[in-house]
PDB file of N, CA and C in Angstrom:
ATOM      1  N   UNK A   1     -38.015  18.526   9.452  1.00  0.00           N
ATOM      2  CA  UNK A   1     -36.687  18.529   9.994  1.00  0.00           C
ATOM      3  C   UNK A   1     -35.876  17.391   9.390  1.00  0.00           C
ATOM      4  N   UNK A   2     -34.644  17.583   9.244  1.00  0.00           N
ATOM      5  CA  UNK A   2     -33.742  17.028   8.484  1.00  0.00           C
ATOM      6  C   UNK A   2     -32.977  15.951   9.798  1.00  0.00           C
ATOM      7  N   UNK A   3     -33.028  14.721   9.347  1.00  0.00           N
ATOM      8  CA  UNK A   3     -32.104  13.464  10.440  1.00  0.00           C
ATOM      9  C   UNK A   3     -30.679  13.631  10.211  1.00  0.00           C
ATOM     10  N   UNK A   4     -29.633  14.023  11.280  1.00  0.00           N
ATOM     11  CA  UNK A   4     -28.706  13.530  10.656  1.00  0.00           C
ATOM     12  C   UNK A   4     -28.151  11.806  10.482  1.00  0.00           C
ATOM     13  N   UNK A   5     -27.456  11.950   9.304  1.00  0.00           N
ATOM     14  CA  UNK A   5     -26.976  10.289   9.009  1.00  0.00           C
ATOM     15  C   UNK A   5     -26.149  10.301  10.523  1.00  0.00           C
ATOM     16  N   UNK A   6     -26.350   8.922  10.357  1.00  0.00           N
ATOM     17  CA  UNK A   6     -25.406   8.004  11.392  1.00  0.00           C
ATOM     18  C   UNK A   6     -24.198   8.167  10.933  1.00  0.00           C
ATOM     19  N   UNK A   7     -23.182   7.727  11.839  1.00  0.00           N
ATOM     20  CA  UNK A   7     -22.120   8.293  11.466  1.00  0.00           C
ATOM     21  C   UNK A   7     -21.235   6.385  11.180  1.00  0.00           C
ATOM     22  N   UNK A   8     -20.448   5.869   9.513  1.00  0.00           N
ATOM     23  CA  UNK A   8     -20.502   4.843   9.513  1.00  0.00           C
ATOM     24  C   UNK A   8     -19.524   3.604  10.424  1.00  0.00           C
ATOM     25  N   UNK A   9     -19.309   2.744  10.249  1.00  0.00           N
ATOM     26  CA  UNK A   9     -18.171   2.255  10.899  1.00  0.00           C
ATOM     27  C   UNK A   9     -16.757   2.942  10.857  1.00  0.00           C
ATOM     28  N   UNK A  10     -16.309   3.061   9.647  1.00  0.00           N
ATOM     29  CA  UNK A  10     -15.304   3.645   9.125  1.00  0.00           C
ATOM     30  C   UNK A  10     -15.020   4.559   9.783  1.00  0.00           C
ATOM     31  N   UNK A  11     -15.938   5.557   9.790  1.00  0.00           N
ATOM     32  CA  UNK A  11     -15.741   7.256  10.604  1.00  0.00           C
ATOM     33  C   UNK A  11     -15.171   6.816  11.994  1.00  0.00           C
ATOM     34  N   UNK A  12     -15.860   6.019  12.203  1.00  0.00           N
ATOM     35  CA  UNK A  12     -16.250   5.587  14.231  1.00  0.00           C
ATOM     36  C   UNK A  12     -14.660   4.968  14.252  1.00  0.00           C
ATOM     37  N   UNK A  13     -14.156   3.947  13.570  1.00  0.00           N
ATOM     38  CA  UNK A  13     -12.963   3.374  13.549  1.00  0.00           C
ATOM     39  C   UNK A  13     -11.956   4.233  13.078  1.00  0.00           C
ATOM     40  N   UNK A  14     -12.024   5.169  12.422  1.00  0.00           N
ATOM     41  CA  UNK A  14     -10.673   6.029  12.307  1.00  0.00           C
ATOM     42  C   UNK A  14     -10.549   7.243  13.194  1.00  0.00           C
ATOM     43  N   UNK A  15     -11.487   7.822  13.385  1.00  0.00           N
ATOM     44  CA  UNK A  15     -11.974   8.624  14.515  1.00  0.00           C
ATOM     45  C   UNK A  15     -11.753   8.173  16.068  1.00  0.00           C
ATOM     46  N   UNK A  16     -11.690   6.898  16.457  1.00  0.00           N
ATOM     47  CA  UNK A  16     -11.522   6.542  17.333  1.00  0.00           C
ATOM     48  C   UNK A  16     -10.077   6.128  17.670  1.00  0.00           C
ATOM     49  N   UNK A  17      -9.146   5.414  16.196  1.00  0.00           N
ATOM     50  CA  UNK A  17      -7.902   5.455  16.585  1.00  0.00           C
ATOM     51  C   UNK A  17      -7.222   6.272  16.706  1.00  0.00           C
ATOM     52  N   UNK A  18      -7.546   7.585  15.947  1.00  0.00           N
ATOM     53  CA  UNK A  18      -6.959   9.236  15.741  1.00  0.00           C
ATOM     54  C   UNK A  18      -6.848   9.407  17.701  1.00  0.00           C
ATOM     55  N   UNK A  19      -8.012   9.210  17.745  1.00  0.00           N
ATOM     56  CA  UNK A  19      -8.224   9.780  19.356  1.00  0.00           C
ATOM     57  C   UNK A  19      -6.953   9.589  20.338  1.00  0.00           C
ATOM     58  N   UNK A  20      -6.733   8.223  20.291  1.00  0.00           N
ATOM     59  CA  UNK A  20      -6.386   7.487  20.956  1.00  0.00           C
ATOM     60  C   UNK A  20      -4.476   7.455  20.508  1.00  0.00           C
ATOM     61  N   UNK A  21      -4.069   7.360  19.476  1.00  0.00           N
ATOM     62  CA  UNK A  21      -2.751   7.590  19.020  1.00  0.00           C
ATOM     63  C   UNK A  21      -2.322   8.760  19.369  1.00  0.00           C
ATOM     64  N   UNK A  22      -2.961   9.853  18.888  1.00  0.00           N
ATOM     65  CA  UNK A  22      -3.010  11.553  18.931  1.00  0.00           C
ATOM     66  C   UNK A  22      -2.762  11.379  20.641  1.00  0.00           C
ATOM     67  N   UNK A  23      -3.601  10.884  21.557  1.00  0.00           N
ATOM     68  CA  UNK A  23      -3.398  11.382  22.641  1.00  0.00           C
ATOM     69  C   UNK A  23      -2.144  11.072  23.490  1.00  0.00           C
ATOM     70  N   UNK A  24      -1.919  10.033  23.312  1.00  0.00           N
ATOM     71  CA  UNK A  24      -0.572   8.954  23.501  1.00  0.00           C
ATOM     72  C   UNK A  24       1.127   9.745  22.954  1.00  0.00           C
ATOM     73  N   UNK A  25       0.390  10.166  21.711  1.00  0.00           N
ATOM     74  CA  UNK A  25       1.833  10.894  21.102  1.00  0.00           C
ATOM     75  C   UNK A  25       1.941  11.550  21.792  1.00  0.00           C
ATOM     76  N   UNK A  26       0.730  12.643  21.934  1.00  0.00           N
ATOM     77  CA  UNK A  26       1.159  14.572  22.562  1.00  0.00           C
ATOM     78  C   UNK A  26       1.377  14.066  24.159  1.00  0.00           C
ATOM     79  N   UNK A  27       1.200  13.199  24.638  1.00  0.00           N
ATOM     80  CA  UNK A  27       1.370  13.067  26.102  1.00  0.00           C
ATOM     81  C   UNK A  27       2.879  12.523  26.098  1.00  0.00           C
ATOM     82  N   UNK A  28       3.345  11.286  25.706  1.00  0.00           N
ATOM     83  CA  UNK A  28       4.761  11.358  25.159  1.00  0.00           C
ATOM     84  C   UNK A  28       5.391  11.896  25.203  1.00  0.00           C
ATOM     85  N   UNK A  29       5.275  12.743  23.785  1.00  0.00           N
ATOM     86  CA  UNK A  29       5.918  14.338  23.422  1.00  0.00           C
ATOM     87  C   UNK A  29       6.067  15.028  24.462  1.00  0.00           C
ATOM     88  N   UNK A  30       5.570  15.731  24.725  1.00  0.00           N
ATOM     89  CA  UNK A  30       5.101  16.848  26.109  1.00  0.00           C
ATOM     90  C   UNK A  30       5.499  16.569  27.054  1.00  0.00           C
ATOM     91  N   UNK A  31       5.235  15.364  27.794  1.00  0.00           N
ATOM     92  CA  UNK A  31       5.634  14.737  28.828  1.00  0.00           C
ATOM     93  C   UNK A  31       5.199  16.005  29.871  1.00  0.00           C
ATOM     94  N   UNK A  32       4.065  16.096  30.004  1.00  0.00           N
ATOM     95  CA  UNK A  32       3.357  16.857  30.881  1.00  0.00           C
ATOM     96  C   UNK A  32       2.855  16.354  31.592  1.00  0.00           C
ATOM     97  N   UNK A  33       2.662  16.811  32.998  1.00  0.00           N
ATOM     98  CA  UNK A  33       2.149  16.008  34.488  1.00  0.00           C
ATOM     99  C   UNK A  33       0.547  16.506  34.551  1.00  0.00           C
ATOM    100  N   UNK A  34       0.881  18.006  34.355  1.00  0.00           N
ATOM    101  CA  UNK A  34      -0.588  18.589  35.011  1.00  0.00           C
ATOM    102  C   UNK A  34      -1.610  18.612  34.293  1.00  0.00           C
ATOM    103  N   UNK A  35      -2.563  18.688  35.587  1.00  0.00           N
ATOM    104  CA  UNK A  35      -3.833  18.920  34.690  1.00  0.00           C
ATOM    105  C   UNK A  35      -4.744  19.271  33.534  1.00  0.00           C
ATOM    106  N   UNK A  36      -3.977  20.566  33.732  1.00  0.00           N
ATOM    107  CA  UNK A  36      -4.555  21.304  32.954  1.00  0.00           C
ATOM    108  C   UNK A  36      -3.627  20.877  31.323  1.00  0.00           C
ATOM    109  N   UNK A  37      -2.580  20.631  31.389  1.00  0.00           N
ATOM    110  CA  UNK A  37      -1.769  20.334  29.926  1.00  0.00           C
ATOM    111  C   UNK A  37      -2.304  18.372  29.509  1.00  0.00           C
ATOM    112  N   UNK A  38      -3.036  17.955  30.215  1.00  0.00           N
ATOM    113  CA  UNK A  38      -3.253  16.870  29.925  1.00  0.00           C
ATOM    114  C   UNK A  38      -4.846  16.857  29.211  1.00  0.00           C
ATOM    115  N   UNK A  39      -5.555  17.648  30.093  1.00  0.00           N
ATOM    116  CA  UNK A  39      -7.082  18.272  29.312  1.00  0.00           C
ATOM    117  C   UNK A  39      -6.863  18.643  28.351  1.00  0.00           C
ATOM    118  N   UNK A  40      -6.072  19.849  27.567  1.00  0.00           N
ATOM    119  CA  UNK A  40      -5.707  20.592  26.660  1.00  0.00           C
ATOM    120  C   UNK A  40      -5.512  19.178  25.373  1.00  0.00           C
ATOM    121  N   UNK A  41      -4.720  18.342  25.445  1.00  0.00           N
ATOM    122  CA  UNK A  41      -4.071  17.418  24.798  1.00  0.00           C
ATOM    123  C   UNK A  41      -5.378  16.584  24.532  1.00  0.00           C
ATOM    124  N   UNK A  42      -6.191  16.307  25.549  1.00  0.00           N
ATOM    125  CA  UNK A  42      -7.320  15.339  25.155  1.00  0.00           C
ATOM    126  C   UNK A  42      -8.203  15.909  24.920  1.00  0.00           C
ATOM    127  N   UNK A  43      -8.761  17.451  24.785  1.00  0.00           N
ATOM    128  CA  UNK A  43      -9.693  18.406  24.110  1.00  0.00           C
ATOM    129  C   UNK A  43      -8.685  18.236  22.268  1.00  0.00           C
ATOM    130  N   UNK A  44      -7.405  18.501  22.005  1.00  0.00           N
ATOM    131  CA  UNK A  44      -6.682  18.791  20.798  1.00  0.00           C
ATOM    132  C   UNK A  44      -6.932  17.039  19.896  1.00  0.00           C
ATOM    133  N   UNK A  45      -6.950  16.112  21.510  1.00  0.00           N
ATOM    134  CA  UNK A  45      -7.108  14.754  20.605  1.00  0.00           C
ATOM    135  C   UNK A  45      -8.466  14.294  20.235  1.00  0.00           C
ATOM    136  N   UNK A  46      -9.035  14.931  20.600  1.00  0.00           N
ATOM    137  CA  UNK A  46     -10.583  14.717  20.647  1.00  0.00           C
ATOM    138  C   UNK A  46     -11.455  15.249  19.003  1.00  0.00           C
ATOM    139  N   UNK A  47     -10.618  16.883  18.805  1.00  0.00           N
ATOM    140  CA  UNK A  47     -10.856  17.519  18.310  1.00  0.00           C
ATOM    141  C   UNK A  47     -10.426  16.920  16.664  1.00  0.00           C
ATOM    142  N   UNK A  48      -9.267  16.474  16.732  1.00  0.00           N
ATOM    143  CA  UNK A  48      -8.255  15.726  15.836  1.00  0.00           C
ATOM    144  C   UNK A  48      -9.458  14.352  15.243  1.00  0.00           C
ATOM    145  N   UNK A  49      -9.674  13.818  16.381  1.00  0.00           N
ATOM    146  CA  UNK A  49     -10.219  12.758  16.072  1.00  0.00           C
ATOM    147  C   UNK A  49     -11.962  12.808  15.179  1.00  0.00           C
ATOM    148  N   UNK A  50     -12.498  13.834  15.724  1.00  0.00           N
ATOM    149  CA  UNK A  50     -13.386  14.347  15.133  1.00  0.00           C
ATOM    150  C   UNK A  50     -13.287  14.668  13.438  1.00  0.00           C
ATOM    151  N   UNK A  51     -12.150  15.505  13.403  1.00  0.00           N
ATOM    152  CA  UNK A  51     -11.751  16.176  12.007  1.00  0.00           C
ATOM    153  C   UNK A  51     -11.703  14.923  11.420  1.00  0.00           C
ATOM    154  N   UNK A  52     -10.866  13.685  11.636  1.00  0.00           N
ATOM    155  CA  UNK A  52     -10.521  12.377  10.519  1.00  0.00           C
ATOM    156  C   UNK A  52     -11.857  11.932  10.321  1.00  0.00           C
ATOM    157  N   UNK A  53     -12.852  11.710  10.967  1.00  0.00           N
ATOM    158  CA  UNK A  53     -13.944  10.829  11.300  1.00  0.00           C
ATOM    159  C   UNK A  53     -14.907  11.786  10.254  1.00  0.00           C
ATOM    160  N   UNK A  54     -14.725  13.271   9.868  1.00  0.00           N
ATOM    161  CA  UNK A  54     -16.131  14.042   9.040  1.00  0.00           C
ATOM    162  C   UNK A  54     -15.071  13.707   7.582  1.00  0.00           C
ATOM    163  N   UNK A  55     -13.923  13.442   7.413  1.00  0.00           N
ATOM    164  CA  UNK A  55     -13.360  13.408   6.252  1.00  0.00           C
ATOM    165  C   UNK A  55     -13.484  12.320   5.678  1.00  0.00           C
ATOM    166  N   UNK A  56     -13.380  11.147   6.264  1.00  0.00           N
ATOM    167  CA  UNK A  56     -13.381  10.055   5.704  1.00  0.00           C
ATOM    168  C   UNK A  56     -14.560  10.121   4.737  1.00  0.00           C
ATOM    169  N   UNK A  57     -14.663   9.507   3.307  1.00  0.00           N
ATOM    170  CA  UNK A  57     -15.676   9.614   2.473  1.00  0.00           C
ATOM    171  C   UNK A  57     -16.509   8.427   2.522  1.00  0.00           C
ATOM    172  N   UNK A  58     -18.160   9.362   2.376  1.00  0.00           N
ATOM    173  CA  UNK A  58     -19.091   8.619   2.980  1.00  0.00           C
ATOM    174  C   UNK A  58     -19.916   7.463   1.559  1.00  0.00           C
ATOM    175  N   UNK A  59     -20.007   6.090   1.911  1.00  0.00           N
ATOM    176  CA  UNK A  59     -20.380   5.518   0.329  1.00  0.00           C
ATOM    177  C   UNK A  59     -21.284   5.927  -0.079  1.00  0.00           C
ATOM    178  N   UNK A  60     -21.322   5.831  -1.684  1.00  0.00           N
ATOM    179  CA  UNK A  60     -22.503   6.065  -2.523  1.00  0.00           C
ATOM    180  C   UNK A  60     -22.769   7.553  -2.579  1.00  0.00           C
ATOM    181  N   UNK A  61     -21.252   8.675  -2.223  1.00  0.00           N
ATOM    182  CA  UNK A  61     -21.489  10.435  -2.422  1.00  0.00           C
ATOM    183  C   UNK A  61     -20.206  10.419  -3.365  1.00  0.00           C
ATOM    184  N   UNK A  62     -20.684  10.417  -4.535  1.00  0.00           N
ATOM    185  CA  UNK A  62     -19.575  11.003  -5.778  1.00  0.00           C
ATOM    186  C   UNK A  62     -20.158  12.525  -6.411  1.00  0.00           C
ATOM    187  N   UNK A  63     -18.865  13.503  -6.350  1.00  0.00           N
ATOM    188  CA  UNK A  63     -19.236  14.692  -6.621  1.00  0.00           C
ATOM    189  C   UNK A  63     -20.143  13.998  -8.822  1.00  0.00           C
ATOM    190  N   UNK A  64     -21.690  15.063  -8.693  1.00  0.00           N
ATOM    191  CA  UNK A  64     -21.923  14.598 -10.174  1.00  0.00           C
ATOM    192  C   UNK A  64     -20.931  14.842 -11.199  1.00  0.00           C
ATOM    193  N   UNK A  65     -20.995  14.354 -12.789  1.00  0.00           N
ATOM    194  CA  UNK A  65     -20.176  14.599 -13.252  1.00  0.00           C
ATOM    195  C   UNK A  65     -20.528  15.841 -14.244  1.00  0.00           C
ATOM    196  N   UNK A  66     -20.271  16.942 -14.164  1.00  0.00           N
ATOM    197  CA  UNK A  66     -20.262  18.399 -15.086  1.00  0.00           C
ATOM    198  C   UNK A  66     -21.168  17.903 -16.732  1.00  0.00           C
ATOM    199  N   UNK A  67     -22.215  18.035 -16.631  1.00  0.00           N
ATOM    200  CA  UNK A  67     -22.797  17.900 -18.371  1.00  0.00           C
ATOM    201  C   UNK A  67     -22.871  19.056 -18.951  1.00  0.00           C
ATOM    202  N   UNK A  68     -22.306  18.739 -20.370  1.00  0.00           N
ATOM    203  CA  UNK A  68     -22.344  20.108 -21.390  1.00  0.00           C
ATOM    204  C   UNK A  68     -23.084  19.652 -22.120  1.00  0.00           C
ATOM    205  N   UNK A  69     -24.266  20.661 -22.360  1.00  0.00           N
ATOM    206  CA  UNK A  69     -24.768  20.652 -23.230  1.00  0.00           C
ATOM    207  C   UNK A  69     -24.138  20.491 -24.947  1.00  0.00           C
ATOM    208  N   UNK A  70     -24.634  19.467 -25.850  1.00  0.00           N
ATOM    209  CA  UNK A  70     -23.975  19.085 -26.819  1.00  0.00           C
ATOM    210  C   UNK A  70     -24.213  20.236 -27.926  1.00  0.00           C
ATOM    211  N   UNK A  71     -23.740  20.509 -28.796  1.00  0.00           N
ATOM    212  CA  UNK A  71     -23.579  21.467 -29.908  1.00  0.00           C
ATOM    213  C   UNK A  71     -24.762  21.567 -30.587  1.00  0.00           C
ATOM    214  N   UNK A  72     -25.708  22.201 -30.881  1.00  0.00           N
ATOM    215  CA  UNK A  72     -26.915  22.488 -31.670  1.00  0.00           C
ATOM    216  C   UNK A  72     -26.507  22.164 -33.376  1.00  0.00           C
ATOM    217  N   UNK A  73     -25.720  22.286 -33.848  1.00  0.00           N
ATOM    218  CA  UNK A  73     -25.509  21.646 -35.086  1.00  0.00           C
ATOM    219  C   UNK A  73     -24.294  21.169 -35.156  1.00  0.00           C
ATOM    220  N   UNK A  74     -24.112  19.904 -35.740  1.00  0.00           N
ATOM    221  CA  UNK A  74     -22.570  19.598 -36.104  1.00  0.00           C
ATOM    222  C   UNK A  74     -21.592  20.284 -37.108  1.00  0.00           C
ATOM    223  N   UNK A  75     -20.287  20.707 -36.375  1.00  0.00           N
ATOM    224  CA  UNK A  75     -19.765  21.052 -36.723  1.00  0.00           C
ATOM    225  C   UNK A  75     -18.748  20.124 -37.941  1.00  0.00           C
ATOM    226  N   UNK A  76     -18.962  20.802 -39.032  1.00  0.00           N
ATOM    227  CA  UNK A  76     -18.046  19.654 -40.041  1.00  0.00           C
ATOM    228  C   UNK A  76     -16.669  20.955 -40.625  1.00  0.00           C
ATOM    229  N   UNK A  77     -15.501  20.504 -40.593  1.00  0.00           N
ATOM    230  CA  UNK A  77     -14.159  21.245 -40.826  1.00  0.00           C
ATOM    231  C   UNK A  77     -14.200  20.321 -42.231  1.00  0.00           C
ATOM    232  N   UNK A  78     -13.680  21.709 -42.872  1.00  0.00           N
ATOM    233  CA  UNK A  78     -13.912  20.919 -44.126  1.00  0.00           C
ATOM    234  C   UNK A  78     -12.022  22.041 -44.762  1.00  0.00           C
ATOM    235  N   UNK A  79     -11.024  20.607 -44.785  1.00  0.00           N
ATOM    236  CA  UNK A  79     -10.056  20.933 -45.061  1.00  0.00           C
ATOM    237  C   UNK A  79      -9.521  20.660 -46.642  1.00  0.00           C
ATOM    238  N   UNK A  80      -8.999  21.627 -47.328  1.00  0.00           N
ATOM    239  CA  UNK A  80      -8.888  21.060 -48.648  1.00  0.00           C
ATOM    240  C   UNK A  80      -7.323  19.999 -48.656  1.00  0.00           C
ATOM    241  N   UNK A  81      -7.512  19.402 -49.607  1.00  0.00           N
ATOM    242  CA  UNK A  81      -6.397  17.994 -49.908  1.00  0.00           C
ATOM    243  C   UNK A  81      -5.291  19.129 -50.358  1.00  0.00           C
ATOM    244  N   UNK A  82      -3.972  18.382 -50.195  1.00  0.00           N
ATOM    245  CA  UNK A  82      -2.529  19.121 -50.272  1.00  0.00           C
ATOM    246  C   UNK A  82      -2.410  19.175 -52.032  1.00  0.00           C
ATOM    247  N   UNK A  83      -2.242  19.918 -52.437  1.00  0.00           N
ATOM    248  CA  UNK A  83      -1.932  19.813 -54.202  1.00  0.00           C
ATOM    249  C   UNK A  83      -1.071  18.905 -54.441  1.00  0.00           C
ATOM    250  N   UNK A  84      -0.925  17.818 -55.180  1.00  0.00           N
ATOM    251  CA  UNK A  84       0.211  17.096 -55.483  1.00  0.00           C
ATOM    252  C   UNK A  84       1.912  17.308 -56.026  1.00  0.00           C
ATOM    253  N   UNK A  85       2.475  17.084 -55.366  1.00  0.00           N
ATOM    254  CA  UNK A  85       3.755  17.503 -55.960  1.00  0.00           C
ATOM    255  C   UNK A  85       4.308  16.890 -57.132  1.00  0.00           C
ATOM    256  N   UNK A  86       4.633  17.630 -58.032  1.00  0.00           N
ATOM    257  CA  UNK A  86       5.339  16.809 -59.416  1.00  0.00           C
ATOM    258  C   UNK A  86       6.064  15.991 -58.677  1.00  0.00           C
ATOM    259  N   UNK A  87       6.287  14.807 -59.579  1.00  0.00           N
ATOM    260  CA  UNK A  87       7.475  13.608 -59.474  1.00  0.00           C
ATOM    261  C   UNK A  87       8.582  14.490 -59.810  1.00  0.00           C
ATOM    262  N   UNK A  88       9.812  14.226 -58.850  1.00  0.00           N
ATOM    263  CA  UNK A  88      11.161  14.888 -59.698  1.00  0.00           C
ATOM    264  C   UNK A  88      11.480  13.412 -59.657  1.00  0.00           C
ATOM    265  N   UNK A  89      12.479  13.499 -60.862  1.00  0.00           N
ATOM    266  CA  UNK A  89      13.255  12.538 -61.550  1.00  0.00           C
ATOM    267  C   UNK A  89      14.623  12.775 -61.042  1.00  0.00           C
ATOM    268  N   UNK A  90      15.394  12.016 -61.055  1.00  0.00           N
ATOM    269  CA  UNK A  90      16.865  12.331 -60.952  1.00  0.00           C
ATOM    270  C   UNK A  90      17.637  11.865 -62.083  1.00  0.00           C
ATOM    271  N   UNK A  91      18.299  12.461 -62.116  1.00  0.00           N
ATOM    272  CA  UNK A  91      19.346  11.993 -63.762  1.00  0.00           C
ATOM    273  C   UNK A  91      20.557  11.165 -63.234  1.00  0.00           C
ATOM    274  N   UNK A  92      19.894   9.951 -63.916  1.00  0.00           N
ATOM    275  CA  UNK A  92      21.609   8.665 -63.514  1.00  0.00           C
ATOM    276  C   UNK A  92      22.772   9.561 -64.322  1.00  0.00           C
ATOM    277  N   UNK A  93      23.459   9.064 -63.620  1.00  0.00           N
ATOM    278  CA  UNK A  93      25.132   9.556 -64.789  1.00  0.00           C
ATOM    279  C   UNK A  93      26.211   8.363 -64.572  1.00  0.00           C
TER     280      UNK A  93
END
């Protein structure tokens, strides 16, 4: 069976202010008395707070970086040199 990781400071500290701002705003906002619209708001802030806390990026997880396999023989471009252009002269007068 697989442990899950702990969850780090970071998560716990942004996750926890999400909670707590989020709930403050929509109660604010709303300016709702009852019960039931005050649960709703702290299930939505809860939920909120959760979402910031799995996003935050966890140290030492960098997506790998894509390897291509390198070319089986080198490729050499083989361009020919420009023909030289005659000198033109100009005629003083």
């Amino acid at each position: 069976m697989m442990a899950m990781p702990r969850p780090t400071s970071a998560q716990l500290a942004y996750g926890s202010c999400t909670v707590i701002l989020s709930t403050l705003a929509m109660l604010l906002l709303s300016q709702t008395s009852s019960g039931v619209g005050i649960a709703i708001i702290a299930v939505a802030a809860l939920a909120l707070g959760l979402l910031v806390a799995m996003t935050v990026p966890l140290p030492g997880r960098r997506p790998a970086a894509v390897e291509r396999p390198a070319p089986e023989k080198p490729v050499r471009a083989s361009v020919a040199a420009p023909a030289p252009e005659p000198v033109r002269e100009r005629a003083v007068s």
